[in-house]
Protein backbone atom coordinates (compact mmCIF):
# COMPACT_ATOMS: atom_id res chain seq x y z
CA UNK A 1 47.01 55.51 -49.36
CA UNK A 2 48.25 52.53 -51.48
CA UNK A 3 51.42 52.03 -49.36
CA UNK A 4 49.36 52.08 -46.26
CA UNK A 5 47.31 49.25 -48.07
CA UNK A 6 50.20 47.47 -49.41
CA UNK A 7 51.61 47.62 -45.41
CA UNK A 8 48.55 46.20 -44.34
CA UNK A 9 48.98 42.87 -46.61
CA UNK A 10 52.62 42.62 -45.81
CA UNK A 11 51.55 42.51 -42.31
CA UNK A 12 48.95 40.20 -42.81
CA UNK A 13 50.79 37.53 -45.27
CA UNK A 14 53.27 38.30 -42.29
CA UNK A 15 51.13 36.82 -39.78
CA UNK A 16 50.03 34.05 -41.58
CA UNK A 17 53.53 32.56 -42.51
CA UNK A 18 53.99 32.58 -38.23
CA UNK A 19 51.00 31.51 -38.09
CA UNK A 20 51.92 28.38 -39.74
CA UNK A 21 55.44 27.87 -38.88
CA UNK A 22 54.71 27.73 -35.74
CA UNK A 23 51.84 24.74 -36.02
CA UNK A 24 54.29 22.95 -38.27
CA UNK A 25 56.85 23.64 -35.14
CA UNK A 26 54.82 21.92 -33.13
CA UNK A 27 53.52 19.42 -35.25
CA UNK A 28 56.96 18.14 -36.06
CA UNK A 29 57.97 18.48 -31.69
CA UNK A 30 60.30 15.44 -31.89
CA UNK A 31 61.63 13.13 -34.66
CA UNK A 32 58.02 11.53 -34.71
CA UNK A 33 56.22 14.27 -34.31
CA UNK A 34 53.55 13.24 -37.43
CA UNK A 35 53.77 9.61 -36.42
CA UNK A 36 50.38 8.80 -35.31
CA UNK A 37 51.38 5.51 -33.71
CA UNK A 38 54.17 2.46 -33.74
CA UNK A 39 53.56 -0.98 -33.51
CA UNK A 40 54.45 -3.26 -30.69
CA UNK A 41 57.15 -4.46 -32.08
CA UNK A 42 58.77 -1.14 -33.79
CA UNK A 43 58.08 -0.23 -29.88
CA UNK A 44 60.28 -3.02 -28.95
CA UNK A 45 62.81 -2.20 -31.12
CA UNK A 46 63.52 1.41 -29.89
CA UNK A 47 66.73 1.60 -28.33
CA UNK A 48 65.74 2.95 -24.81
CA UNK A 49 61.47 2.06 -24.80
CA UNK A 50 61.66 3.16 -21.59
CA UNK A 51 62.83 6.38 -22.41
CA UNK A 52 60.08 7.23 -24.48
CA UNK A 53 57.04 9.22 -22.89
CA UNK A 54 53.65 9.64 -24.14
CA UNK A 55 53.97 6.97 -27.28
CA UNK A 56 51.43 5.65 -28.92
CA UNK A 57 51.16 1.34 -29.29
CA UNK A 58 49.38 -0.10 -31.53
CA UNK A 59 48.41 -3.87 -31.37
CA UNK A 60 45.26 -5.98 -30.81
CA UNK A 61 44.42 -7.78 -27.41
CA UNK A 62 45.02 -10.97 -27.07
CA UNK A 63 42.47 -13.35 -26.33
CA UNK A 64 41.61 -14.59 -22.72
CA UNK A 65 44.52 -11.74 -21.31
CA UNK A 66 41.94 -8.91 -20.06
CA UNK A 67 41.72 -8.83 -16.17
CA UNK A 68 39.28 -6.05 -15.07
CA UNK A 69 39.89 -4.70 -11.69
CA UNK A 70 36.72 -4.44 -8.99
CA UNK A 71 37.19 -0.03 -9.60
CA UNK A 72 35.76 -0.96 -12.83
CA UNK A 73 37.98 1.41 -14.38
CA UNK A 74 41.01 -0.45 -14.31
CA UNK A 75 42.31 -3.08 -16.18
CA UNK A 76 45.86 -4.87 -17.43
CA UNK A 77 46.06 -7.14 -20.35
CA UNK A 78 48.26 -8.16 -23.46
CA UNK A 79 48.18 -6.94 -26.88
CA UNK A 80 50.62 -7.90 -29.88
CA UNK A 81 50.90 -6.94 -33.66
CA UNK A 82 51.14 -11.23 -34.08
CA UNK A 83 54.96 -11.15 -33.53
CA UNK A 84 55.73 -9.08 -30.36
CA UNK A 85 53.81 -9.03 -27.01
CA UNK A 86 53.46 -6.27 -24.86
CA UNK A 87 52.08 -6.15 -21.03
CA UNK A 88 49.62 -3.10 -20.15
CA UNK A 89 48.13 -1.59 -17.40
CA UNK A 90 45.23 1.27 -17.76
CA UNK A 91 43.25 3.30 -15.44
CA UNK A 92 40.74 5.19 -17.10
CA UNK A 93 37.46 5.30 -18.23
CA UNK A 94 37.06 1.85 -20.70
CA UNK A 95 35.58 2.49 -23.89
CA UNK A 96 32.92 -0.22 -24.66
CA UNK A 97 34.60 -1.61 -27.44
CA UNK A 98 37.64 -2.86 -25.41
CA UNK A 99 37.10 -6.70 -26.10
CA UNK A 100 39.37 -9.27 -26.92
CA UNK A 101 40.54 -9.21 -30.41
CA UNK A 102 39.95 -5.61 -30.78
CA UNK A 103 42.44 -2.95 -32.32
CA UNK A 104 43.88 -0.69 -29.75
CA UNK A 105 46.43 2.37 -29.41
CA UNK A 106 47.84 3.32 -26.20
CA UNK A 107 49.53 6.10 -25.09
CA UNK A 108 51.58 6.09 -22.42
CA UNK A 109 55.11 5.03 -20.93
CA UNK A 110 56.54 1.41 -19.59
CA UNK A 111 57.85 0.84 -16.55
CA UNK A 112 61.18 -0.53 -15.53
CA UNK A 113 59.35 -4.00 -14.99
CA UNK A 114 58.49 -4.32 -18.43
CA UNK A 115 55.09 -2.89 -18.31
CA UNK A 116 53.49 -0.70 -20.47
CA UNK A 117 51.26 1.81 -18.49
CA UNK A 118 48.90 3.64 -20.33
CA UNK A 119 46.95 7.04 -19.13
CA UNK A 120 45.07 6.71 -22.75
CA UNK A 121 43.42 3.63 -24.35
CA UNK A 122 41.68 4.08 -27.50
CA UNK A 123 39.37 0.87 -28.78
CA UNK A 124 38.85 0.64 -32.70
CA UNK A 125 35.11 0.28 -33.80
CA UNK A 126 34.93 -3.17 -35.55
CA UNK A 127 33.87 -3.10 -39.24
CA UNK A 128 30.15 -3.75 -40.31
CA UNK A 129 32.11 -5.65 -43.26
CA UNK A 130 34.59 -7.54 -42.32
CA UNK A 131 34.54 -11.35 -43.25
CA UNK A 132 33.88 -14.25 -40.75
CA UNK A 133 35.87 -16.70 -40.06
CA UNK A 134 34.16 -19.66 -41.29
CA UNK A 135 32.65 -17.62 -44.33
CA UNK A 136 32.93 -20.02 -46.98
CA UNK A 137 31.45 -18.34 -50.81
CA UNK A 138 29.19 -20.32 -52.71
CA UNK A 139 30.15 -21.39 -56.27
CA UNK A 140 27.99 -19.22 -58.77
CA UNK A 141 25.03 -21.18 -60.64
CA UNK A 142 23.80 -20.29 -64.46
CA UNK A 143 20.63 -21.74 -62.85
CA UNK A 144 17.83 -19.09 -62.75
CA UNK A 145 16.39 -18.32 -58.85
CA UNK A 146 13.25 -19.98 -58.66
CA UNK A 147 10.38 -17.70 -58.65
CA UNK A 148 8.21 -17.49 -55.37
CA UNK A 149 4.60 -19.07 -55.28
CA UNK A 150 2.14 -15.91 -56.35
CA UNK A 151 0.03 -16.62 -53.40
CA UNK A 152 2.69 -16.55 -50.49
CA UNK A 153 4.06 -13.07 -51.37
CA UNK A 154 3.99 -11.05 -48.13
CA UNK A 155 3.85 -7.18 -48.11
């Protein structure tokens, strides 16, 4: 009885140790298998980009480049990490936060003409709290706010 208990856990701990080699296996597939994304310019620097299959870019479109096709679901525009440029075409469904400026990842493959063609194109949500541009902070007072009129309060 207690060996065929003792088989049963060997086969189970067993199982589990497959189990995970083999998602590690294919979570590592490649030399950047856990590398979510590159930027355009570590892109740039790989020594055959074209090479490269199903990468993911990151980079933020550049103002003023986004030309939407009359399909509605196409569309080719620039994006850079602010030192490198890149070209891409995507045909896809575009998410609605595609704008210019936004933060992007594509995955996809580039062309022998130097574009990047996408069959993926993720658009980052922009942050509730990031700071404007022309935010400019106010220097802090010792001065007490000044209380509101009693007969104005609204409720």
């Amino acid at each position: 009885m207690l060996e065929k208990r003792r088989l049963k856990f060997a086969l189970l701990g067993a199982g589990v140790v497959l189990a995970m080699g083999l998602i590690l296996s294919v979570g590592l597939k490649g030399s950047g298998g856990l590398v979510y994304y590159v930027t355009v310019t570590e892109f740039r620097e790989l020594e055959d980009p074209a090479a490269t299959g199903g990468i993911r870019v990151n980079g933020r479109v550049v103002e003023g480049t986004i030309e939407r096709m009359t399909s509605g679901e196409d569309v080719a525009f620039t994006m850079s990490d602010g030192t490198t440029s890149l070209a891409v075409e995507y045909s896809g469904i575009i998410p609605d936060t595609f704008v210019d400026r936004a933060d992007v990842v594509v995955e996809g493959h580039l062309e022998s003409n130097g574009v990047f063609v996408a069959g993926t194109l993720l658009a980052k949500c922009p942050s509730k709290y990031e700071a404007a541009d022309d935010y400019e902070p106010h220097e802090p007072t010792n001065e007490p706010a000044a209380p509101e009129p009693a007969g104005e309060r609204q409720g």
